[in-house]
PDB file of N, CA and C in Angstrom:
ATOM      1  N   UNK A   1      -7.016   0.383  -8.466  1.00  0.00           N
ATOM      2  CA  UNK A   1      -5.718   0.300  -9.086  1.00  0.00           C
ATOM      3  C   UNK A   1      -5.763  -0.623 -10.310  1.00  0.00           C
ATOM      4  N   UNK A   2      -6.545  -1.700 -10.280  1.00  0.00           N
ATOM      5  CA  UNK A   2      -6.423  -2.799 -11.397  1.00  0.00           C
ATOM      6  C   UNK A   2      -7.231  -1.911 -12.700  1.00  0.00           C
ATOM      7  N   UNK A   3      -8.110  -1.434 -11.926  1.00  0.00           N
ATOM      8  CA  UNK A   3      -8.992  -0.665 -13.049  1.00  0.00           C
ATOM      9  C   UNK A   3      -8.373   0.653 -13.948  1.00  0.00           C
ATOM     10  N   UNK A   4      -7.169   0.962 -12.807  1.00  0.00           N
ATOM     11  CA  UNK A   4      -6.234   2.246 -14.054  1.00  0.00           C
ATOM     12  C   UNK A   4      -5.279   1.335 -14.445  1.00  0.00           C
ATOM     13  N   UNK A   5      -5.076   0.057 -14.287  1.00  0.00           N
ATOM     14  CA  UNK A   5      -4.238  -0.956 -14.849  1.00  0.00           C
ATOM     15  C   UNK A   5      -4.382  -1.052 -16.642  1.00  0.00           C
ATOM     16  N   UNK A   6      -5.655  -1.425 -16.391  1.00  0.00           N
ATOM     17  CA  UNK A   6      -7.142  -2.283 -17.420  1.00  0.00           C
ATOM     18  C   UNK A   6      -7.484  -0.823 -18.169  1.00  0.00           C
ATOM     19  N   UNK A   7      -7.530   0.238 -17.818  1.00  0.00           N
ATOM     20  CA  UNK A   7      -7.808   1.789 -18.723  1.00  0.00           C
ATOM     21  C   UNK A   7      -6.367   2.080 -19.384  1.00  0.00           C
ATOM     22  N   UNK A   8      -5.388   1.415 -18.971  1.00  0.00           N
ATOM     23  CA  UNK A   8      -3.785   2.177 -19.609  1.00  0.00           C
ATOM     24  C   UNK A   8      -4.043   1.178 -20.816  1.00  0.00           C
ATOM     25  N   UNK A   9      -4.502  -0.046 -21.014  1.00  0.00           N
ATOM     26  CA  UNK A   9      -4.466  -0.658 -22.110  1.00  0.00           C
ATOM     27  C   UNK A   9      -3.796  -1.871 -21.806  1.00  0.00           C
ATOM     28  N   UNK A  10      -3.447  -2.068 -20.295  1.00  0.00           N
ATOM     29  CA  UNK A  10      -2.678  -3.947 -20.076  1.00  0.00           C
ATOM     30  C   UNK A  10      -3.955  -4.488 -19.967  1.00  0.00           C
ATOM     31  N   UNK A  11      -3.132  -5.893 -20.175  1.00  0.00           N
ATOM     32  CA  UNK A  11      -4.199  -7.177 -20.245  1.00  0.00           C
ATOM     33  C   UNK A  11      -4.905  -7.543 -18.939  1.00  0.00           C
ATOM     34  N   UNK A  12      -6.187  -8.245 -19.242  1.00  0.00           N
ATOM     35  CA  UNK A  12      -6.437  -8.638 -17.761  1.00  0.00           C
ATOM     36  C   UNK A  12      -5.577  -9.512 -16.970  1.00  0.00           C
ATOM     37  N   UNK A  13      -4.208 -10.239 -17.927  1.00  0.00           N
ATOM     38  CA  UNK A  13      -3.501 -10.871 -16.853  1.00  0.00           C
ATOM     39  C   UNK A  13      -2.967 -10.380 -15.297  1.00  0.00           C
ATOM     40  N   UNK A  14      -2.926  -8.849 -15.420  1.00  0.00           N
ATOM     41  CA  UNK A  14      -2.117  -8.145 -14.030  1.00  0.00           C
ATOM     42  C   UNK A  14      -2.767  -8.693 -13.198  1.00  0.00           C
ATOM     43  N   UNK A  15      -2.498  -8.068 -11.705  1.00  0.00           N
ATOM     44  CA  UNK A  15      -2.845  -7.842 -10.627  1.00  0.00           C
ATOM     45  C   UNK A  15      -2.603  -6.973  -9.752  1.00  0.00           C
ATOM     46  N   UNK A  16      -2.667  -6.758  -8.906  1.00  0.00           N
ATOM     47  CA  UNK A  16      -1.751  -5.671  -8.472  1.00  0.00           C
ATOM     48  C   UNK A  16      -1.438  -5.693  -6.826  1.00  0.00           C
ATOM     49  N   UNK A  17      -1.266  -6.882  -6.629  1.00  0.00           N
ATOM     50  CA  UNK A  17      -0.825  -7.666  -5.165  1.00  0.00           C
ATOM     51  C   UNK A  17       0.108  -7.381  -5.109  1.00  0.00           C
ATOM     52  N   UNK A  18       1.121  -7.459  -6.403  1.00  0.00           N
ATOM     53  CA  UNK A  18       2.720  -7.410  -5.902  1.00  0.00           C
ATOM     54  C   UNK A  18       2.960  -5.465  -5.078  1.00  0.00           C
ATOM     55  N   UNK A  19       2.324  -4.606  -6.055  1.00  0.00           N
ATOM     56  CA  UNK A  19       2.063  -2.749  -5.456  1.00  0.00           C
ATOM     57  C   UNK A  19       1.491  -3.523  -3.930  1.00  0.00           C
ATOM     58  N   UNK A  20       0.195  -4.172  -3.936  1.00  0.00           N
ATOM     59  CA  UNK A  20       0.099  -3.766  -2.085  1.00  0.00           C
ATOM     60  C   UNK A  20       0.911  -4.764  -1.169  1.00  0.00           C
ATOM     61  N   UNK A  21       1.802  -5.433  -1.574  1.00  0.00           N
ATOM     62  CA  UNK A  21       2.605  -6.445  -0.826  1.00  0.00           C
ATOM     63  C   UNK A  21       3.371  -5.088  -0.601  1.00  0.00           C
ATOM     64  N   UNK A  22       3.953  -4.858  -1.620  1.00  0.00           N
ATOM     65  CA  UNK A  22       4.881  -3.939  -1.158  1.00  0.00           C
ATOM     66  C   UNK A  22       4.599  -2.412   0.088  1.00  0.00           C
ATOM     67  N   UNK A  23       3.350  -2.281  -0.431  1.00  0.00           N
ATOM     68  CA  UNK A  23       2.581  -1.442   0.727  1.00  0.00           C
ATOM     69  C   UNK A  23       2.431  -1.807   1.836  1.00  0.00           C
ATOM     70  N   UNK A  24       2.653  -3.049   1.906  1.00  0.00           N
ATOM     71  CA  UNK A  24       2.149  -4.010   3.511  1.00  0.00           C
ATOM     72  C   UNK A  24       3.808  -3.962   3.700  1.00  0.00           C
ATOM     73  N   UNK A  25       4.923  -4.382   3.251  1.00  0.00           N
ATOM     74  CA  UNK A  25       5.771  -4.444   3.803  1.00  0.00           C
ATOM     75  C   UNK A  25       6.762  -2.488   4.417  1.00  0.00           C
ATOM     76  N   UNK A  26       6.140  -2.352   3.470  1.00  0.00           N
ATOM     77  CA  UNK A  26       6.766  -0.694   3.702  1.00  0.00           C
ATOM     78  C   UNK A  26       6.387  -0.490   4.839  1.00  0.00           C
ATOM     79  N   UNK A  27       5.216  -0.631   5.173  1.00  0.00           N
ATOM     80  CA  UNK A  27       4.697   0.108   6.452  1.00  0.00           C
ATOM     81  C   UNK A  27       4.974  -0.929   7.492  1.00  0.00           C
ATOM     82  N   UNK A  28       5.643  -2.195   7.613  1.00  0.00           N
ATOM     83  CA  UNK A  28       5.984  -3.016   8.823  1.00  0.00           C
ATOM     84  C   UNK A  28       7.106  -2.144   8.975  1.00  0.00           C
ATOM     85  N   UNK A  29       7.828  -2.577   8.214  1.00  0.00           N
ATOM     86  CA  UNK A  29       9.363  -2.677   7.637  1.00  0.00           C
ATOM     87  C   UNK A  29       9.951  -0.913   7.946  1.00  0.00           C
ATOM     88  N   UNK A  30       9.575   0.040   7.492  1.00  0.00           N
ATOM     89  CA  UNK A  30       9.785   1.641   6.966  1.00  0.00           C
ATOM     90  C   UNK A  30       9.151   2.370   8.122  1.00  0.00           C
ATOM     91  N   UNK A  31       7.954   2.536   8.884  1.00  0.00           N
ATOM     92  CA  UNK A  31       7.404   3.617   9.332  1.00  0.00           C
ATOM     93  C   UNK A  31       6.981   2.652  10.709  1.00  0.00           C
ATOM     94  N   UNK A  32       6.271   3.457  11.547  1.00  0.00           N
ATOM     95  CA  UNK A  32       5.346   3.186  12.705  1.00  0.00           C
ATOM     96  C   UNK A  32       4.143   2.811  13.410  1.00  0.00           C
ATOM     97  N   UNK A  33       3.272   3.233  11.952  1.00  0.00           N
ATOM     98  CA  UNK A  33       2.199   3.169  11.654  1.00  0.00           C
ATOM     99  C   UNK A  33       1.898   1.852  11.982  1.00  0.00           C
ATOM    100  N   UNK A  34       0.675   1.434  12.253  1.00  0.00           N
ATOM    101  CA  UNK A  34       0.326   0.192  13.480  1.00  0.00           C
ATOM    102  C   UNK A  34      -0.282  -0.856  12.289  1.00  0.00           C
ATOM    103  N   UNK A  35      -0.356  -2.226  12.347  1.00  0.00           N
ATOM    104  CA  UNK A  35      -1.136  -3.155  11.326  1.00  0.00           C
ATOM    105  C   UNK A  35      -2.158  -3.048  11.276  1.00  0.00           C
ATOM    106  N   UNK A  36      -3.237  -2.516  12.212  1.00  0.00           N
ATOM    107  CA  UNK A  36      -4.315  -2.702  12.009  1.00  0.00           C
ATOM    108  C   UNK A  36      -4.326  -1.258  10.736  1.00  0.00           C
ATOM    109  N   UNK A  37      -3.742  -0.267  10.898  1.00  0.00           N
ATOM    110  CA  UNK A  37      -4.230   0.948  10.052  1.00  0.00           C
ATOM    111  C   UNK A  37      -3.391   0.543   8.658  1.00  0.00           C
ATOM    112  N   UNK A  38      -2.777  -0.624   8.051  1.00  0.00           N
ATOM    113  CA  UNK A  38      -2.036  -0.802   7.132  1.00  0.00           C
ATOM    114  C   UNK A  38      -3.084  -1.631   6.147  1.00  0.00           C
ATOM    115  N   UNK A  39      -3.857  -2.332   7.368  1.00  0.00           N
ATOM    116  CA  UNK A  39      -4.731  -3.269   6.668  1.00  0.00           C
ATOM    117  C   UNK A  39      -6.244  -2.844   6.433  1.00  0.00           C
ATOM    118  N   UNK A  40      -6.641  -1.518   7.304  1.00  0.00           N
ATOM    119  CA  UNK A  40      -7.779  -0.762   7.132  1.00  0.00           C
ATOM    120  C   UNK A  40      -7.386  -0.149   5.436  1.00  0.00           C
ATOM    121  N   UNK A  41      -6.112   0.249   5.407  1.00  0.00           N
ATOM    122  CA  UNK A  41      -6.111   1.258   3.841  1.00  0.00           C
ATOM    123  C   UNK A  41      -5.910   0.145   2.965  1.00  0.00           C
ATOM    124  N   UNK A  42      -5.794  -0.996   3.018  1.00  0.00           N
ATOM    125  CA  UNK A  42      -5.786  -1.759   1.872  1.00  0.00           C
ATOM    126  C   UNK A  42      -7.382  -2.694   2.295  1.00  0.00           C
ATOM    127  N   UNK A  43      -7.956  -1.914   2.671  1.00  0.00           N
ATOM    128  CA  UNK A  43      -9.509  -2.606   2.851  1.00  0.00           C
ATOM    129  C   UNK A  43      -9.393  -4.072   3.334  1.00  0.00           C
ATOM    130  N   UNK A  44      -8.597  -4.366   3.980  1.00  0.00           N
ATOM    131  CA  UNK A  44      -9.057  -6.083   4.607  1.00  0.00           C
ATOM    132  C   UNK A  44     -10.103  -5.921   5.592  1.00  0.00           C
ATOM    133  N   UNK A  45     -10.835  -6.526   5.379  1.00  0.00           N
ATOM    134  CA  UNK A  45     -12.146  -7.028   6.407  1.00  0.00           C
ATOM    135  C   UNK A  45     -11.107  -7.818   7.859  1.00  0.00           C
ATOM    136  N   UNK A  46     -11.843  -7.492   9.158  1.00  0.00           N
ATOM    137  CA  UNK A  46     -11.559  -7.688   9.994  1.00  0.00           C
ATOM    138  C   UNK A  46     -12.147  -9.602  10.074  1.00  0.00           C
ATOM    139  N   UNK A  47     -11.493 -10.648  10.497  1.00  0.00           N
ATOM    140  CA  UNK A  47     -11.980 -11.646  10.391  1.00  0.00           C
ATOM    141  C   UNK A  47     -12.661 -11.887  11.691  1.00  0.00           C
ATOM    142  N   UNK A  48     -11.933 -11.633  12.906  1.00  0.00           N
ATOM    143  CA  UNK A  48     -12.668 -11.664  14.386  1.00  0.00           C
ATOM    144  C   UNK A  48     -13.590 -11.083  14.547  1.00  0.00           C
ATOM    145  N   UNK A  49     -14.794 -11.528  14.640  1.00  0.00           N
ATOM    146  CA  UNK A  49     -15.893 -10.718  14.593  1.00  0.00           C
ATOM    147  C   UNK A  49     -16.322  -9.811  16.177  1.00  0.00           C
ATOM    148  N   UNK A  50     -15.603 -10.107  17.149  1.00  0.00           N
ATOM    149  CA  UNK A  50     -15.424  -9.583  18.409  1.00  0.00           C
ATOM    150  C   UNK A  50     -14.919  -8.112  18.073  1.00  0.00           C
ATOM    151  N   UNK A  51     -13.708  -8.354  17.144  1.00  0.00           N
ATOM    152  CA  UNK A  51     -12.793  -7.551  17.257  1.00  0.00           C
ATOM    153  C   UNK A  51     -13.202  -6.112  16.364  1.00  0.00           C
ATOM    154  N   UNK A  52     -14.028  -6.750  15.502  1.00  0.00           N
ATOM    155  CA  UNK A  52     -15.065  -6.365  14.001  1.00  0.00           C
ATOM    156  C   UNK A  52     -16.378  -5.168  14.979  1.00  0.00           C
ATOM    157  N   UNK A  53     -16.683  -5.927  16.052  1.00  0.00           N
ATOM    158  CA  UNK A  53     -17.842  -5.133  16.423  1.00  0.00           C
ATOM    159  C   UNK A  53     -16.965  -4.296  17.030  1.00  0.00           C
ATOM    160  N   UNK A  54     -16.138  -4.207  18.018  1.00  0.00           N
ATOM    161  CA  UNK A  54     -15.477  -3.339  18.678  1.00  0.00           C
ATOM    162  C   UNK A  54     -14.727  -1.900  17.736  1.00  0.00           C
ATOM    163  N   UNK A  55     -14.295  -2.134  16.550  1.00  0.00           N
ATOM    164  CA  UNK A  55     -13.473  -1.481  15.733  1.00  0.00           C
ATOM    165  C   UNK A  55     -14.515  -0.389  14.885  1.00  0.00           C
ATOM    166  N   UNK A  56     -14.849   0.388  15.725  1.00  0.00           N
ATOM    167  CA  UNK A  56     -16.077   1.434  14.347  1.00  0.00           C
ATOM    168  C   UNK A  56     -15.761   2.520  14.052  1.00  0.00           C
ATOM    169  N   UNK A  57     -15.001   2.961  14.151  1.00  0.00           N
ATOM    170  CA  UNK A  57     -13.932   4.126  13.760  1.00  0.00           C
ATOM    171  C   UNK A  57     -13.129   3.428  12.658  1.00  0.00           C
ATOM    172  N   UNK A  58     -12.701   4.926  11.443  1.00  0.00           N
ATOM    173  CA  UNK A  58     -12.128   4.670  10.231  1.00  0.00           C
ATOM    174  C   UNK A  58     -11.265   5.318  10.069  1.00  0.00           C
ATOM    175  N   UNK A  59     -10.660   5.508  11.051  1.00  0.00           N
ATOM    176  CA  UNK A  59      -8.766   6.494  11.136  1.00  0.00           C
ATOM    177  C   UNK A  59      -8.940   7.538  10.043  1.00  0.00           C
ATOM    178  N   UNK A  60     -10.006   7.917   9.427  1.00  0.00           N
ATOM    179  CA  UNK A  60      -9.623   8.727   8.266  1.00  0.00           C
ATOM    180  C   UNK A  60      -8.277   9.684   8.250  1.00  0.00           C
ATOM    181  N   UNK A  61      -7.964  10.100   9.085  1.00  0.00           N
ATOM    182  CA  UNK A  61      -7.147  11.212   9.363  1.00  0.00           C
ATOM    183  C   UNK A  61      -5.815  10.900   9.342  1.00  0.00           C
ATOM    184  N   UNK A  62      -5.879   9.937  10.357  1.00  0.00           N
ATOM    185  CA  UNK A  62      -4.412   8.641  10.284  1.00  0.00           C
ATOM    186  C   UNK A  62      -4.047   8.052   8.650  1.00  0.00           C
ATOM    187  N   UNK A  63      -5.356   7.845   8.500  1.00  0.00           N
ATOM    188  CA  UNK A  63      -4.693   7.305   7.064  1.00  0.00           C
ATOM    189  C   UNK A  63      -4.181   8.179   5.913  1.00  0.00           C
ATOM    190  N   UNK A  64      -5.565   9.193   5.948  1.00  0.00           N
ATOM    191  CA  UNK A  64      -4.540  10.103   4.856  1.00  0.00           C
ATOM    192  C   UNK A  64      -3.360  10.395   4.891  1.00  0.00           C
ATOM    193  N   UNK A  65      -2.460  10.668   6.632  1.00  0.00           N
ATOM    194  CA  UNK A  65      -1.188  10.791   6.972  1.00  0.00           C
ATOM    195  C   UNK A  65      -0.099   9.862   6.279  1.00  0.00           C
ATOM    196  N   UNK A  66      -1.003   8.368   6.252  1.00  0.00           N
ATOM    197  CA  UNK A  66      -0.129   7.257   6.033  1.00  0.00           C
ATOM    198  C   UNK A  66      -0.173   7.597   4.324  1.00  0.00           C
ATOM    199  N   UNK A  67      -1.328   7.175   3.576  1.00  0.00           N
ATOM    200  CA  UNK A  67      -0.915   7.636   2.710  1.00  0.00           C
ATOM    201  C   UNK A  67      -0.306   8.947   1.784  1.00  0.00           C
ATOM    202  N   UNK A  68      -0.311   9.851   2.413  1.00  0.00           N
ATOM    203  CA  UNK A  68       0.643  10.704   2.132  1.00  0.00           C
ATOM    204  C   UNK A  68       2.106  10.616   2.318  1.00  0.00           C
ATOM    205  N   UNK A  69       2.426   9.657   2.975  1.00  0.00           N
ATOM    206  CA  UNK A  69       3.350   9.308   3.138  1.00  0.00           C
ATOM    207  C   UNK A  69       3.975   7.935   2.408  1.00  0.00           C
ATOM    208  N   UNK A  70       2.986   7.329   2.102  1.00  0.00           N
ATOM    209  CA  UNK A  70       3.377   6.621   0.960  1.00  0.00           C
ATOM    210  C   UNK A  70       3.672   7.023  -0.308  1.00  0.00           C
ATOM    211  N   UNK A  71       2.890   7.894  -0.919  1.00  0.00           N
ATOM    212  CA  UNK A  71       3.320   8.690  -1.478  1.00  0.00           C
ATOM    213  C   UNK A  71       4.533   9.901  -2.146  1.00  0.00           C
ATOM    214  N   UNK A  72       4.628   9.856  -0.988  1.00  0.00           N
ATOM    215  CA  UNK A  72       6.112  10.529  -1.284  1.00  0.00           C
ATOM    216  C   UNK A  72       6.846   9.322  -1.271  1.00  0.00           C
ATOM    217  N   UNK A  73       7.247   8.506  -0.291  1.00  0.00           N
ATOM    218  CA  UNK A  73       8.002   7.227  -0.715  1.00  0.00           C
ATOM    219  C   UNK A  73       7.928   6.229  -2.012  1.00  0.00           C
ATOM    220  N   UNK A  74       6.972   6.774  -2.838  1.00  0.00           N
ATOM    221  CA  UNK A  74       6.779   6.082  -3.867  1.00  0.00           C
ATOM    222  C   UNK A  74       7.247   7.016  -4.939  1.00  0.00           C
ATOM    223  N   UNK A  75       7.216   8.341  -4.735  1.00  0.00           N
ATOM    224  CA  UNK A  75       7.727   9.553  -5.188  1.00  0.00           C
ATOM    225  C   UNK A  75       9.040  10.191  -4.957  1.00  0.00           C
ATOM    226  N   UNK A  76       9.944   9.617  -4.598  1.00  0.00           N
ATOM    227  CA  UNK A  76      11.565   9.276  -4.451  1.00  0.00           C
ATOM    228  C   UNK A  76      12.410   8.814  -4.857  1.00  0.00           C
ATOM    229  N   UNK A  77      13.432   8.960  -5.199  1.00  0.00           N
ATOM    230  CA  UNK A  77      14.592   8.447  -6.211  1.00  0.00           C
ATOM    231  C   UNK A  77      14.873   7.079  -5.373  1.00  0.00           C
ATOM    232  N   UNK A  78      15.307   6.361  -5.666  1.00  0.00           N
ATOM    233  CA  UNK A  78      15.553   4.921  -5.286  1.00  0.00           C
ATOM    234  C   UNK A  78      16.719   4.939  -4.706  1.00  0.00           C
ATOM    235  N   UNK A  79      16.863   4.230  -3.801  1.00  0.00           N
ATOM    236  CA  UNK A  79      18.184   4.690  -2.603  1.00  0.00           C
ATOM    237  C   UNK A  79      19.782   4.511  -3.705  1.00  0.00           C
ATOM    238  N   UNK A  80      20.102   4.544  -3.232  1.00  0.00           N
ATOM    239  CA  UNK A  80      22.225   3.802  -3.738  1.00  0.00           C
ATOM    240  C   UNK A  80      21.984   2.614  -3.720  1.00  0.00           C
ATOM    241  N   UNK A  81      22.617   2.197  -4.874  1.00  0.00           N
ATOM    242  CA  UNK A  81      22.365   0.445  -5.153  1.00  0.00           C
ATOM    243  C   UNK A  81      24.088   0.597  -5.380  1.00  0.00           C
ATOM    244  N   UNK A  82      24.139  -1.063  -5.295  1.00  0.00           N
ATOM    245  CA  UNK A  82      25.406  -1.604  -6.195  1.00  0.00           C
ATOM    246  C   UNK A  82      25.668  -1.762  -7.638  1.00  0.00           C
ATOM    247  N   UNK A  83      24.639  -0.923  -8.125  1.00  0.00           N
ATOM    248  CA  UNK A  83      24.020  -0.999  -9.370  1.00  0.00           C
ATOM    249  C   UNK A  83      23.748  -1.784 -10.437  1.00  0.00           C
ATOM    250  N   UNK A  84      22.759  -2.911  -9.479  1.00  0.00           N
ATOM    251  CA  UNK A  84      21.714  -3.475  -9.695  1.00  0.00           C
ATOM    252  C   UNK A  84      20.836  -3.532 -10.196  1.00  0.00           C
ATOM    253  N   UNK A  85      20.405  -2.536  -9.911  1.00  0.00           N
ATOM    254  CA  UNK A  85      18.806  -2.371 -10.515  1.00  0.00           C
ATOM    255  C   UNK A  85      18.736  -1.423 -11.704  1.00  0.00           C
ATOM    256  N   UNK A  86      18.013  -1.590 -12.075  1.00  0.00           N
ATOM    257  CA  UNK A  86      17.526  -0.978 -13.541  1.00  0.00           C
ATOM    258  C   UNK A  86      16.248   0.204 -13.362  1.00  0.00           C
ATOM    259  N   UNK A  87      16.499   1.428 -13.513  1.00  0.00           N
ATOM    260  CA  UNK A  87      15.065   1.776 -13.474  1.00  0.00           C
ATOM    261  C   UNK A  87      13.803   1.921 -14.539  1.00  0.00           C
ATOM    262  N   UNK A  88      12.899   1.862 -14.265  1.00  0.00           N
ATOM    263  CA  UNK A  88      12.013   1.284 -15.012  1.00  0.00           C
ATOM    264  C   UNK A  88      11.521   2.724 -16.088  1.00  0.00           C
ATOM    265  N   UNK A  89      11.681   2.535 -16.942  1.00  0.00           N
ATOM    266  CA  UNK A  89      10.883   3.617 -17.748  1.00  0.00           C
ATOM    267  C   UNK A  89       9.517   3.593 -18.713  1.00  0.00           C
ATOM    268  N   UNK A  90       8.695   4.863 -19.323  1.00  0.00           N
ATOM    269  CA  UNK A  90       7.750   4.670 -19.327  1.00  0.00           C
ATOM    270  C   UNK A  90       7.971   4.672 -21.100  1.00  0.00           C
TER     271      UNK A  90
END
């Protein structure tokens, strides 16, 4: 993501924590989908190494679900505001 950041022509100041914060909270917050498979698609390394050897499966299947589903939620008109917000244009 930083790297189609850095190809559109922004500076290296970005980041792009604030997109997967928001990915981490969508999927507590929005859907069902379990933490461990929220934190497999945003690649966090498992820190428990117990837990690390036990875990060798890669949900592929689960995840594409999830992200397809992020996807469309990212691909949606923005709910009813009090009209607040501004939408962002390109």
């Amino acid at each position: 993501m930083l790297e189609l950041l850095q190809g559109m022509g922004f500076g290296e100041d970005l980041t792009v924590h604030g997109f997967r914060s928001t990915f981490k909270d969508w999927c507590s917050e929005q859907t069902s989908y379990p933490n461990e498979m929220s934190e497999m698609a945003l690649a966090h390394t498992v820190s428990d190494k117990v837990e690390a050897a036990y875990r060798r499966g890669d949900m592929r299947e689960k995840r594409r679900r999830l992200m397809a589903d992020w996807a469309t939620y990212c691909e949606s008109p923005p709910a009813a505001t009090k009209g607040n917000v501004v939408p962002i244009r390109a």
